[in-house]
Protein backbone atom coordinates (compact mmCIF):
# COMPACT_ATOMS: atom_id res chain seq x y z
CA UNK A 1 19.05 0.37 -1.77
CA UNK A 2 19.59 -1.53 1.51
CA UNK A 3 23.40 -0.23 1.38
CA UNK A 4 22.56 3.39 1.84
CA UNK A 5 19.49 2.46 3.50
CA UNK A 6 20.96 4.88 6.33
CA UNK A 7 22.48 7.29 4.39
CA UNK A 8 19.25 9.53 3.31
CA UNK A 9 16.17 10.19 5.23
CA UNK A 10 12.84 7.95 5.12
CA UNK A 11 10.71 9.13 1.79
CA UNK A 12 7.67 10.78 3.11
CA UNK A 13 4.17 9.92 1.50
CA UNK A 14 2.00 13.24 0.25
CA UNK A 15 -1.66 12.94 -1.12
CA UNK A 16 -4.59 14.81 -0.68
CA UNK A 17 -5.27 15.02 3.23
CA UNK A 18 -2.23 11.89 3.52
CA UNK A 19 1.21 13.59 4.44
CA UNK A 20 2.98 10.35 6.38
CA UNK A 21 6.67 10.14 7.93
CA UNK A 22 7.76 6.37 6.28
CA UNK A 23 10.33 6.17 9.02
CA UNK A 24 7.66 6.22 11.74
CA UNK A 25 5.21 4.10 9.66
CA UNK A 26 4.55 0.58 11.65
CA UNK A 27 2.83 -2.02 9.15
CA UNK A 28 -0.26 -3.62 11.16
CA UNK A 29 -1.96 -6.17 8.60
CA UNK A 30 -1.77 -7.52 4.96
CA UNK A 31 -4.02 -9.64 3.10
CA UNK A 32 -3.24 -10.80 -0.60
CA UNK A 33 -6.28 -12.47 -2.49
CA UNK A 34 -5.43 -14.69 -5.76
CA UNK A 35 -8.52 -15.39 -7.43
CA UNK A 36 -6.91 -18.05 -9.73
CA UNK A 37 -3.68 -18.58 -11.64
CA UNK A 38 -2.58 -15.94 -13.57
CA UNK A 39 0.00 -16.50 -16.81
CA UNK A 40 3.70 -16.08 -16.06
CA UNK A 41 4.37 -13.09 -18.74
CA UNK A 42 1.87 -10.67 -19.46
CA UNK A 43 1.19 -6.94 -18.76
CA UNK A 44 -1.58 -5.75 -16.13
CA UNK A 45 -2.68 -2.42 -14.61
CA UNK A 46 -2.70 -1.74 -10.76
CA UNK A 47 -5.23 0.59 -9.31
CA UNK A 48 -4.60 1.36 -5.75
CA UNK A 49 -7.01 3.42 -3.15
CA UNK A 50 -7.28 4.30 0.25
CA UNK A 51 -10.27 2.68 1.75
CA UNK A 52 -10.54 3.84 5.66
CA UNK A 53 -8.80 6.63 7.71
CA UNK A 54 -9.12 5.87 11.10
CA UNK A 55 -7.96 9.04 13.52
CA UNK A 56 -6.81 8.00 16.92
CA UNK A 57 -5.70 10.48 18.65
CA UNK A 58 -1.93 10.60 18.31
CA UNK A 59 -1.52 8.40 15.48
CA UNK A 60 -3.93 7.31 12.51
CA UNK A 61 -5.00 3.88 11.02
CA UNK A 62 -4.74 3.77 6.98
CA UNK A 63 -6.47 0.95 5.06
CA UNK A 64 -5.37 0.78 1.19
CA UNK A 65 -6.80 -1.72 -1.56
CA UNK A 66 -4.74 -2.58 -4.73
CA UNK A 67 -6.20 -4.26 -7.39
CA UNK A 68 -4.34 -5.49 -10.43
CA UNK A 69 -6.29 -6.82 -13.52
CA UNK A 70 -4.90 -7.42 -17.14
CA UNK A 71 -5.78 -5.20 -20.13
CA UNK A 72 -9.13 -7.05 -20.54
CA UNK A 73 -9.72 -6.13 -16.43
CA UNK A 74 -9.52 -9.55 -15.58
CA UNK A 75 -8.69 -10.21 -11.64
CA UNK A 76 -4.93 -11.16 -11.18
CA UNK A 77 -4.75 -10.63 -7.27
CA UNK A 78 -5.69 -7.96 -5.07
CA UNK A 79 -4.36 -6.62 -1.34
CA UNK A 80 -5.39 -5.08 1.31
CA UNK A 81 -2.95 -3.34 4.05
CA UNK A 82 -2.87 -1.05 6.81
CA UNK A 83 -0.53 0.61 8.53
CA UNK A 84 -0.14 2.36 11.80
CA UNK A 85 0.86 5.92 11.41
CA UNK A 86 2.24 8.04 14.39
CA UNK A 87 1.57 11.97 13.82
């Protein structure tokens, strides 16, 4: 992917009331939380959600939570990011 990284245009991101330009996307914070170790092989499910919307003005403030559990919704890890979107 990093070959023809320049090659094709920046995906753009579409939900409900979300429409964002990737290629003007800067990342602003990241937090990963571990509760404990987790096995090495497995399967799991990942649940992600948009937590806060902050409008500035000319750009926006998006916080996201993912949460990934096993099959029996134990806590593997979870993260929490924003990013800095220009409109």
């Amino acid at each position: 992917m990093a070959a023809t990284l320049h090659e094709t245009g920046p995906p753009k991101v579409k939900f409900p009331g979300i429409d964002i330009d990737l290629g003007k996307v800067r990342h602003a914070s990241e937090e990963v939380t571990v509760p404990g170790p987790f096995p090495a092989s497995g399967s799991a499910r990942s649940v992600t959600r948009f937590t806060e919307i902050w409008d500035k003005g000319k750009a926006a403030v998006i916080v996201s939570e993912t949460r990934v559990t096993d099959l029996d919704c134990k806590p593997l890890w979870s993260t929490r990011r924003s990013i800095f979107a220009p409109r």
